[in-house]
Protein backbone atom coordinates (compact mmCIF):
# COMPACT_ATOMS: atom_id res chain seq x y z
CA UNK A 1 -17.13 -0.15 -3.26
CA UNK A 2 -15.37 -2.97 -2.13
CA UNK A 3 -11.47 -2.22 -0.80
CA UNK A 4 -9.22 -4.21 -0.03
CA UNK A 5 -6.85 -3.15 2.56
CA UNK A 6 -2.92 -4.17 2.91
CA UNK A 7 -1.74 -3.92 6.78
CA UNK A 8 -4.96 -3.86 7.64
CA UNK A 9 -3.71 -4.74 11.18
CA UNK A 10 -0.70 -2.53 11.77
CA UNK A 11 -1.30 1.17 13.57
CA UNK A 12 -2.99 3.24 10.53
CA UNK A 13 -5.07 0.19 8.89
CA UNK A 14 -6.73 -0.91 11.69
CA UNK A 15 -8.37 3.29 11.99
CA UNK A 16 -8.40 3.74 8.39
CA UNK A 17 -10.49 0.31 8.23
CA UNK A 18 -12.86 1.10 10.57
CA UNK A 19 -13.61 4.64 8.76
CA UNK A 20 -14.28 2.75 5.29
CA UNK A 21 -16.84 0.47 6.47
CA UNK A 22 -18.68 3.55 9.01
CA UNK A 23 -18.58 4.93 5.20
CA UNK A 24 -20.49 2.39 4.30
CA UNK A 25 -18.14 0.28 1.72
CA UNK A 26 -16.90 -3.12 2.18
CA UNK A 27 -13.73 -3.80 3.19
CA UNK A 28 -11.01 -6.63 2.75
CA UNK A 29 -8.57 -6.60 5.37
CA UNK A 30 -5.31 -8.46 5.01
CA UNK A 31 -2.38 -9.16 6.69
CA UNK A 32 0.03 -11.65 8.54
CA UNK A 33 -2.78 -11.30 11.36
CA UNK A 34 -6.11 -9.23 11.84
CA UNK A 35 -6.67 -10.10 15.21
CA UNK A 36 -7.54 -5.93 15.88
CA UNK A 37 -8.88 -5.27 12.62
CA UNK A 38 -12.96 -4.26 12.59
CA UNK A 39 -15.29 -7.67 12.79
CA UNK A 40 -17.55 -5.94 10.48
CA UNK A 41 -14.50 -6.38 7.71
CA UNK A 42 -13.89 -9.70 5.75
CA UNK A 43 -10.52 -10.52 7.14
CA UNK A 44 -7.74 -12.77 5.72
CA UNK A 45 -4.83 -13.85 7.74
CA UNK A 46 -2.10 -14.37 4.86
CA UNK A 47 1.21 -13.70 3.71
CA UNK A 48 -0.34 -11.56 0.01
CA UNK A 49 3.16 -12.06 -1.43
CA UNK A 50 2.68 -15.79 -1.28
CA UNK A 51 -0.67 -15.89 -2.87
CA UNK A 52 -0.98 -17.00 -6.45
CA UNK A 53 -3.73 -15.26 -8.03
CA UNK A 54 -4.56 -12.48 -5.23
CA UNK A 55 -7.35 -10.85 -7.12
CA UNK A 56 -9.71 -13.84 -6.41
CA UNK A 57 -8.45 -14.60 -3.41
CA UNK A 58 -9.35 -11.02 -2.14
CA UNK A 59 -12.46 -11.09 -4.04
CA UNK A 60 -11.86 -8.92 -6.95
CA UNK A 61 -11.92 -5.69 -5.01
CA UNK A 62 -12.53 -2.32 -6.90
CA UNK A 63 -9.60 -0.29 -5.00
CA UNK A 64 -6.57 -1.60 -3.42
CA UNK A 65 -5.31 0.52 -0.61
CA UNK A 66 -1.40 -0.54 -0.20
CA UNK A 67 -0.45 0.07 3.64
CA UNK A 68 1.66 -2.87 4.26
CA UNK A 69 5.06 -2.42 4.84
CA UNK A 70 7.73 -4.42 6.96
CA UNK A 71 9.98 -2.77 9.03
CA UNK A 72 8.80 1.07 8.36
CA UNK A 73 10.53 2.63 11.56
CA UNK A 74 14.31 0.80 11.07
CA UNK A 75 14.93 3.36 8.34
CA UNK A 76 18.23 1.14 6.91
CA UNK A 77 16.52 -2.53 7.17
CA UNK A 78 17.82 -4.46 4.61
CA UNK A 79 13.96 -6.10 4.30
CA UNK A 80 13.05 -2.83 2.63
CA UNK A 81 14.97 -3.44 -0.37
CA UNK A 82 14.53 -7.37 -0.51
CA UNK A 83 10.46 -6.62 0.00
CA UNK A 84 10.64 -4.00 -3.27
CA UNK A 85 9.93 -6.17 -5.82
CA UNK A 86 7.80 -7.94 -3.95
CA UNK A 87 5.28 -5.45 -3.66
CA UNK A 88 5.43 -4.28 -6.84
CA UNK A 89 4.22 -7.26 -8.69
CA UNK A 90 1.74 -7.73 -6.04
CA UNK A 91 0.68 -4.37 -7.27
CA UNK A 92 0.93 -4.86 -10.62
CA UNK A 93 -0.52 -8.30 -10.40
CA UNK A 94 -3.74 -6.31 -9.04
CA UNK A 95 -4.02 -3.90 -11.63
CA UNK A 96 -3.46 -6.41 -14.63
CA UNK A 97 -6.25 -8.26 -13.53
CA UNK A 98 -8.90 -5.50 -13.48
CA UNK A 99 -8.36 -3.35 -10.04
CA UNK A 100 -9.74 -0.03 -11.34
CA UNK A 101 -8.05 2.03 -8.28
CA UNK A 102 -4.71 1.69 -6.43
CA UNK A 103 -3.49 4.19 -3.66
CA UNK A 104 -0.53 3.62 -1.75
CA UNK A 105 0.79 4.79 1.32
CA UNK A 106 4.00 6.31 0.78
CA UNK A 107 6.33 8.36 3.16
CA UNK A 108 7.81 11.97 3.58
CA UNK A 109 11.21 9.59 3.22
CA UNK A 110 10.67 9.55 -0.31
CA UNK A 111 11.48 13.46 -0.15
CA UNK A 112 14.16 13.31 2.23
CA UNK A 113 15.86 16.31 3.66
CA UNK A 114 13.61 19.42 2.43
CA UNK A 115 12.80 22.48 4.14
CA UNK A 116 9.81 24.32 3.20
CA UNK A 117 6.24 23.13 2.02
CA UNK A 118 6.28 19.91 0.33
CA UNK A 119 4.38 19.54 -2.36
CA UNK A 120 3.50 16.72 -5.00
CA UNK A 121 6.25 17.90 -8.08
CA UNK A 122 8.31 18.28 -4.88
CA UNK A 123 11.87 16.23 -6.08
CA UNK A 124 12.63 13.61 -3.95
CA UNK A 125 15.99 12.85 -2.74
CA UNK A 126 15.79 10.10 -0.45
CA UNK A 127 18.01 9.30 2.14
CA UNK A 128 17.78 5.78 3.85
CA UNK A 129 17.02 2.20 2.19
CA UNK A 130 13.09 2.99 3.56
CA UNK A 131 12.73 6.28 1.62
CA UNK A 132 14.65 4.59 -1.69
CA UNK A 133 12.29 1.79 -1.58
CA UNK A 134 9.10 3.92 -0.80
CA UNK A 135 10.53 5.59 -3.89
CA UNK A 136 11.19 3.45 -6.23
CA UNK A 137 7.76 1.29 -5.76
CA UNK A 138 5.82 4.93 -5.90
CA UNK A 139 7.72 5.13 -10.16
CA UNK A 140 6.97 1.60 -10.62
CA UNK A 141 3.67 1.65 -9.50
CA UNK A 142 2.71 4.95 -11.65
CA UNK A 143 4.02 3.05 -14.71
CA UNK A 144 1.90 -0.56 -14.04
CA UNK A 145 -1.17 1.59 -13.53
CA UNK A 146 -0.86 3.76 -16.26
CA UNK A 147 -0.04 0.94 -18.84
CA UNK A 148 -3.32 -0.81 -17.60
CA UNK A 149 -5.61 2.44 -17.04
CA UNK A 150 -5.91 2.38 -13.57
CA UNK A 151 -5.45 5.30 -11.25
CA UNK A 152 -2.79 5.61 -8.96
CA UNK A 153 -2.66 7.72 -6.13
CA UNK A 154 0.33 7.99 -3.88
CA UNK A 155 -0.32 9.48 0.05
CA UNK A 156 2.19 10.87 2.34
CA UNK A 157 2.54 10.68 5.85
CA UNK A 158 3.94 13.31 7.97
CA UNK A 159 5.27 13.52 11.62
């Protein structure tokens, strides 16, 4: 398959990358700068909000795995909020023009305060402008895949 990877550079994309191509699939790797991303990877150095028709220009990839995020650790950034719709018609874009597979990396944010085993009908209740956002682009992005028959598949990371 070919993948195209979002953050490709920042501290999970540059280990997921490397895993996908030992797998033996190509790989895509954008962001602002791939500078530690896997030579074996096609890399693109680019702002992929800013890029008109980003299924060509990331040679119509099969899957899109969505890592990028700005400003993931300062919980209350107002960037997370401004970047929302942003990555939602990125996503969306992708999808509408034939991208069969879309899995995003979401956030145990999105759940908020919960004690006890989280699961995936687990209610989220979000607490911070990161978790709402994280939220809200996990609905949207459900809804744009479904309406073009694409599967979605959200991941959570835990610390």
């Amino acid at each position: 398959m070919k993948i195209l990877v979002t953050g490709a550079n920042g501290y999970l994309g540059q280990g997921i990358v490397h895993q996908i191509l030992d797998d033996g699939h190509t790989v895509i790797a954008a962001d602002f700068k791939t500078d530690h991303v896997d030579d074996r990877a096609v890399k693109k150095d680019c702002n992929m909000f800013a890029i008109e028709n980003p299924y060509e220009y990331f040679e119509e990839p099969d899957v899109v795995l969505h890592l990028a995020w700005r400003d993931g650790f300062v919980h209350n950034s107002p960037a997370h909020l401004e970047d929302l719709p942003k990555h939602f018609a990125f996503l969306k874009t992708m999808v509408e023009s034939g991208v069969s597979r879309i899995a995003v990396m979401g956030s145990m944010h999105e759940v908020g305060y919960h004690e006890g085993p989280v699961k995936a009908d687990t209610p989220c209740f979000p607490m911070s402008r990161y978790g709402i956002a994280k939220n809200a682009l996990r609905g949207f992005t459900f809804l744009a895949a479904g309406e073009h028959g694409a599967e979605c598949l959200w991941m959570r990371g835990y610390y």
